[in-house]
Protein backbone atom coordinates (compact mmCIF):
# COMPACT_ATOMS: atom_id res chain seq x y z
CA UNK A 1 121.41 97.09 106.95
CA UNK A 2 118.03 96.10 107.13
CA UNK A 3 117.86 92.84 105.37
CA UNK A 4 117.82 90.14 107.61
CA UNK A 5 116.41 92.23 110.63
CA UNK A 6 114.07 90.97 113.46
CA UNK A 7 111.75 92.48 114.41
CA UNK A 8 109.90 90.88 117.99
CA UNK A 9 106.47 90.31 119.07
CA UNK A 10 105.31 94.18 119.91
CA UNK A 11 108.68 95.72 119.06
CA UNK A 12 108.90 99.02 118.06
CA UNK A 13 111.28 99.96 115.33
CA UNK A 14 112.92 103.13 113.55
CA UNK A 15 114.19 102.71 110.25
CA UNK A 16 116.94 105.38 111.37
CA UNK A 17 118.62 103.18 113.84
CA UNK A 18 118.37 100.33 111.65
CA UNK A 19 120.01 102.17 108.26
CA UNK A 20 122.42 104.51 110.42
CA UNK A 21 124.42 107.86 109.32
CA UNK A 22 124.38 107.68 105.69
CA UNK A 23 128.02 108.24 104.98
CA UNK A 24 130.69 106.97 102.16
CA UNK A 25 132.20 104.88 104.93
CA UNK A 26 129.00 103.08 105.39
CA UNK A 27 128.84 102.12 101.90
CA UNK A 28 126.02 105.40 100.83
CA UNK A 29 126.69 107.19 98.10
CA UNK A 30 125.60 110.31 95.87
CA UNK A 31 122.52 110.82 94.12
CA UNK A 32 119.69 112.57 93.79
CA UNK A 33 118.47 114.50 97.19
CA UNK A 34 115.23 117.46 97.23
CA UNK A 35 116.98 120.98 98.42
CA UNK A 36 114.09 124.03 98.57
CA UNK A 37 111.95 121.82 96.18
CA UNK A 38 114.72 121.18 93.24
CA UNK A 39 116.59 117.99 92.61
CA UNK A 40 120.42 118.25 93.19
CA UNK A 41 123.36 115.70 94.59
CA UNK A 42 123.15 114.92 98.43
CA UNK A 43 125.26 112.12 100.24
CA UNK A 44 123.00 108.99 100.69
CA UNK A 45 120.09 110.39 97.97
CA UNK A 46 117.33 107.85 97.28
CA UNK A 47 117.14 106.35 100.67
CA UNK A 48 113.73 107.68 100.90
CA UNK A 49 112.78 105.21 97.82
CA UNK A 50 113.89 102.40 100.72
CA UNK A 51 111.72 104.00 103.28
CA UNK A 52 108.84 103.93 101.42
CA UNK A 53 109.02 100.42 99.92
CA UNK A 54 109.14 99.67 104.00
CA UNK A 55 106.38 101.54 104.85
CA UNK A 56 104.31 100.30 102.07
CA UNK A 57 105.22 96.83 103.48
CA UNK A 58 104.71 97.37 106.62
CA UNK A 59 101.30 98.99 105.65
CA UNK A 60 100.54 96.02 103.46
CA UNK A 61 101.44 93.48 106.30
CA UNK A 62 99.12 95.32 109.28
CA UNK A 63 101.88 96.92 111.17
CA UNK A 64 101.26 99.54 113.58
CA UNK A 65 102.95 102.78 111.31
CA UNK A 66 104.29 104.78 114.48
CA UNK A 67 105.81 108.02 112.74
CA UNK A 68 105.94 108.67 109.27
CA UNK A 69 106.03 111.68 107.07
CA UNK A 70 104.97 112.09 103.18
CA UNK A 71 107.77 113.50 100.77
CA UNK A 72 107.30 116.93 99.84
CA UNK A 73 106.45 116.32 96.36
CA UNK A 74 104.72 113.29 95.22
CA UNK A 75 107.03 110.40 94.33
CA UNK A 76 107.07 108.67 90.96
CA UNK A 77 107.87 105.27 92.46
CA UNK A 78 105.06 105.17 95.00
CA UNK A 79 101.19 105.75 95.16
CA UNK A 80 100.49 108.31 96.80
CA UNK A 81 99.84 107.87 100.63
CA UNK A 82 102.80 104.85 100.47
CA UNK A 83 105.64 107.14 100.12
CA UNK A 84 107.93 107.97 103.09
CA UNK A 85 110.51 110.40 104.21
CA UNK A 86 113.47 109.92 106.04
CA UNK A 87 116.30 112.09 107.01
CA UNK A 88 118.79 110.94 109.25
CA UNK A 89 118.78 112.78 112.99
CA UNK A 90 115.42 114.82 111.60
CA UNK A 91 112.61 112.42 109.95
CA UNK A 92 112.02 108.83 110.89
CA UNK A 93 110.11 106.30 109.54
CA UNK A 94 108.58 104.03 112.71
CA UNK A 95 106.71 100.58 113.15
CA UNK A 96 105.34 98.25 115.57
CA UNK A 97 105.01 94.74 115.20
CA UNK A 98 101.36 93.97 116.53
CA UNK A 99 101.49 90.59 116.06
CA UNK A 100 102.46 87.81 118.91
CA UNK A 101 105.30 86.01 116.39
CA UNK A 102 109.06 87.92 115.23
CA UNK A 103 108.91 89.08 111.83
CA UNK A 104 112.12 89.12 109.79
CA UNK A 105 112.46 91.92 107.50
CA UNK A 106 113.69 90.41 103.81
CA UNK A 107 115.07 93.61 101.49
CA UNK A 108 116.74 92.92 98.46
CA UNK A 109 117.20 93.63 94.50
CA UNK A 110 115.23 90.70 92.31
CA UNK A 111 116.68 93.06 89.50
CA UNK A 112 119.01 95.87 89.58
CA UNK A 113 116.72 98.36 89.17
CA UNK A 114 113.98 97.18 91.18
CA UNK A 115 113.84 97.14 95.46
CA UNK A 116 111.22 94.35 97.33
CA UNK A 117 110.66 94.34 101.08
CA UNK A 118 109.05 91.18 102.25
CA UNK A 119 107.66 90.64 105.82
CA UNK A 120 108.15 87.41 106.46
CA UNK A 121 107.54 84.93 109.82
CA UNK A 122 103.80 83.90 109.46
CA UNK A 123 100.81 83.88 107.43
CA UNK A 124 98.42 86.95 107.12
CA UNK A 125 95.40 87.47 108.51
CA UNK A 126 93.43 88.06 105.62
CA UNK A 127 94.00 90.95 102.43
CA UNK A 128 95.26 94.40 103.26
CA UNK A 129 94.25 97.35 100.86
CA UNK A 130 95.35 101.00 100.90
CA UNK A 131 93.39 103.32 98.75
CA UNK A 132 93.68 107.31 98.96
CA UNK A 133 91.50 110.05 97.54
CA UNK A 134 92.63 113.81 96.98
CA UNK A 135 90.69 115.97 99.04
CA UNK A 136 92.62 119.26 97.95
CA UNK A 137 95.27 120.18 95.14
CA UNK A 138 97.84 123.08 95.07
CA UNK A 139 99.02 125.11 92.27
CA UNK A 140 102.49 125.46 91.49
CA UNK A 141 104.50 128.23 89.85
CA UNK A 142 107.53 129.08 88.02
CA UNK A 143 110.55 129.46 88.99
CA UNK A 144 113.68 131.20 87.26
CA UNK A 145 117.03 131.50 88.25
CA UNK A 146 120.03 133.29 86.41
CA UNK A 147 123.17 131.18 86.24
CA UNK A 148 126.22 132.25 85.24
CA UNK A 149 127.27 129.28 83.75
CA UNK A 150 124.30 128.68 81.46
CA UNK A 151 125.61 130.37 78.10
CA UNK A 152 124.48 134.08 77.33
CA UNK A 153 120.96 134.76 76.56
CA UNK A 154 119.97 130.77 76.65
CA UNK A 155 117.44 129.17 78.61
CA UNK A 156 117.43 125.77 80.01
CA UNK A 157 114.05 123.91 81.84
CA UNK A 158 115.03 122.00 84.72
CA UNK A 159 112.21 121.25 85.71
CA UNK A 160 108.91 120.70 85.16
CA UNK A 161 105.76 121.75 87.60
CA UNK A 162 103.73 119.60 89.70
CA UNK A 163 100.25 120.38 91.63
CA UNK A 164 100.50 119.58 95.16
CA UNK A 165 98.32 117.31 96.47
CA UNK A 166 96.34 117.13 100.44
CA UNK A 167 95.51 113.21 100.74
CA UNK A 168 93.47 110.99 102.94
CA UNK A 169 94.80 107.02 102.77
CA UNK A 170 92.36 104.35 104.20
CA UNK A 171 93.54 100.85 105.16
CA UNK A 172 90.84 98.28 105.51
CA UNK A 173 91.29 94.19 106.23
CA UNK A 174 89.17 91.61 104.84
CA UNK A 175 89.55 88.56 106.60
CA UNK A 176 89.23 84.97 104.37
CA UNK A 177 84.87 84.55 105.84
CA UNK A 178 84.26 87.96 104.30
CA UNK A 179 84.64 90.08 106.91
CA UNK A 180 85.87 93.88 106.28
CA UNK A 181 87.96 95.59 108.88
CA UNK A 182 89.06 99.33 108.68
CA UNK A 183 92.49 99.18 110.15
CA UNK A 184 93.16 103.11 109.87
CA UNK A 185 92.86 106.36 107.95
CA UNK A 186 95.76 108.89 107.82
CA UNK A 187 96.87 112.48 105.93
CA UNK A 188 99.76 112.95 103.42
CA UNK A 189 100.49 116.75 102.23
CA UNK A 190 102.57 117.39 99.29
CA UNK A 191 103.67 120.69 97.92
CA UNK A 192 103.98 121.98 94.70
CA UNK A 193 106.95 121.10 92.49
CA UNK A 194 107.81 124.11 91.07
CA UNK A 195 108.44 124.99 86.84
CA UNK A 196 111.72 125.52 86.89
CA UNK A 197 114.22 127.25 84.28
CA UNK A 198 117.91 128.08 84.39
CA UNK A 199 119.05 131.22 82.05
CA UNK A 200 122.20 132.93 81.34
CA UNK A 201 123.39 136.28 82.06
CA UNK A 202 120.94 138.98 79.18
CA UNK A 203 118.42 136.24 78.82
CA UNK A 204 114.83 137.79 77.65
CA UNK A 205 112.51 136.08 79.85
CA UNK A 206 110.07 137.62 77.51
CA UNK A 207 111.07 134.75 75.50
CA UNK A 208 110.21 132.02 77.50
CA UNK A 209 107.08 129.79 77.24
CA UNK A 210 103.93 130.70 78.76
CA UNK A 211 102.67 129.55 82.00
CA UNK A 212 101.61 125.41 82.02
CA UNK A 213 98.53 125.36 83.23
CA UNK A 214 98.02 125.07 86.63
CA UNK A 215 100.92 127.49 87.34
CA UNK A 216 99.73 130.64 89.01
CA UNK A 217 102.73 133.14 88.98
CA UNK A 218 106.72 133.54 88.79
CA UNK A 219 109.60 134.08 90.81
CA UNK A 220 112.72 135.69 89.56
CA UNK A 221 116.25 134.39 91.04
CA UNK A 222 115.04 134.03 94.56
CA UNK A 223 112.13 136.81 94.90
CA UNK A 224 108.69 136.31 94.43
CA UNK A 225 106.10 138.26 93.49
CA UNK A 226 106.33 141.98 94.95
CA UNK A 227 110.35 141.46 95.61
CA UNK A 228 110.29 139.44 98.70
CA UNK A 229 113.33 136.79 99.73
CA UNK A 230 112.29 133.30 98.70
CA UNK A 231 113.29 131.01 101.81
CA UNK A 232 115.03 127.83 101.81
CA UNK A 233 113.65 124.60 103.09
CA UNK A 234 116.05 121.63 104.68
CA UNK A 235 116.91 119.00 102.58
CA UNK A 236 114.98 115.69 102.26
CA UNK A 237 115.28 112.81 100.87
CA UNK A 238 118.38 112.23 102.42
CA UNK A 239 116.57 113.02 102.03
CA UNK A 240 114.98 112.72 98.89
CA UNK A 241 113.75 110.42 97.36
C-alpha cells in the first residue's frame, strides 16, 4: 500500500489513509501487538515496525513530521526518537512534503527479514542527522500473574524488564559549503516494560528470583502494591510494534 505512493509538492500525508484497516481481507495478518505493556497476538501486529522505518525516512529526508507518537516501550529495531506508533482510527503517523518537487515513496524487502523506505524524486539538500539524549529514565517492576494453564507450582518468565526512557531528538542539516542547520527538536516518552512471570495454581512466589535491578516493586495478578486494580491500557502496535 504504500510503495509506489506520491507524495506532491506541500502535500500532507497520513500513513493511516495510505495503509488502511488492517484486516485479513487486506492481506494483514497476526503477530505480535503490545496489550497493557505485554506482547500477545493482534490482527495486523508489526505495522508499527513500517511506521517507523517511514518516519525515520521521512526524518532523514527533511520532511515536515506532522503527528507522530513514540511506542510505549522502546523498540529493538529503531533508535530511540525514530520509532513510531500507529493504530488504525486512534494514532497516526503524518508528513508534509516541504519541498517544491513530488516525492515517490519506494518500500520494499531487499531481504526477507529486512524493510527499506526510500524517498526518492530529487537530490538532498545536504546531510540530515538525528541524535537523542535521555533526559530522564523510569524504573520498572514486576509483574506476576497466576495462570491456570501453567502446570502446578511452576513458574515461567515472560518477560523481561525495561527502564523507561523521557527523550529529546535533535535534527540538524549540514549543507555541502559547511553550513549547519537545526531543522527541529522533539520529545519521545517511553514507559517501563514490566518483569513479567506466569505461575501455576500453589506456586511459592517465595521461590522466585530476586528483583533485577532497576525494578522497584511487584504486582500480584492484577493488584499492585496495597491491593489496588491494575488498569488496562489500549492496544498498540496495531499496534505494536
Amino acid at each position: 500500500y504504500l510503495n509506489g505512493f506520491v507524495i506532491a509538492p506541500g502535500q500532507t500525508v497520513s500513513f493511516n489513509q495510505i495503509v488502511g484497516p488492517r484486516t485479513l481481507e487486506r492481506g494483514f495478518v497476526m503477530a505480535p501487538v503490545i496489550r497493557d505493556d505485554e506482547l500477545e497476538p493482534g490482527l495486523g501486529g508489526g505495522t508499527c515496525q513500517v511506521a517507523s522505518t517511514v518516519h525515520a525516512a521521512a526524518v532523514f529526508g527533511a520532511l515536515d513530521v506532522v503527528a507522530r507518537r513514540s511506542h510505549s516501550r522502546p523498540s529493538g529495531y529503531a533508535p530511540l526518537g525514530l520509532d513510531a506508533t500507529v493504530v488504525w482510527g486512534e494514532v497516526d503517523l503524518k508528513f508534509k512534503n516541504a519541498y517544491d518537487t513530488p516525492i515517490i515513496i519506494h518500500a520494499f524487502l531487499p531481504t526477507p527479514s529486512r524493510l527499506r523506505v526510500e524517498l526518492l524524486g530529487r537530490e538532498p539538500e545536504g546531510k540530515v542527522e538525528h541524535t537523542y539524549a535521555v533526559v530522564r529514565t523510569h524504573d520498572f517492576y514486576r509483574r506476576v500473574w497466576t495462570k491456570p494453564f501453567v502446570k502446578e507450582g511452576k513458574t515461567l518468565k515472560r518477560q523481561r524488564g525495561i527502564k523507561g526512557y523521557d527523550v529529546v531528538s535533535s535534527v540538524r542539516l549540514t549543507l555541502p559549503n559547511g553550513e549547519v542547520r537545526p531543522i527541529r527538536s522533539y520529545h519521545s516518552e517511553y514507559r517501563p516494560v514490566p518483569e513479567v512471570f506466569w505461575v501455576g495454581p500453589g506456586a511459592n512466589l517465595a521461590e522466585l528470583p530476586e528483583l533485577p535491578e532497576g525494578a522497584k516493586h511487584v504486582e500480584i495478578d492484577g493488584k499492585g502494591k496495597g491491593g489496588e486494580p491494575i488498569s488496562e491500557g489500549p492496544s498498540e502496535g496495531d499496534p505494536a510494534g
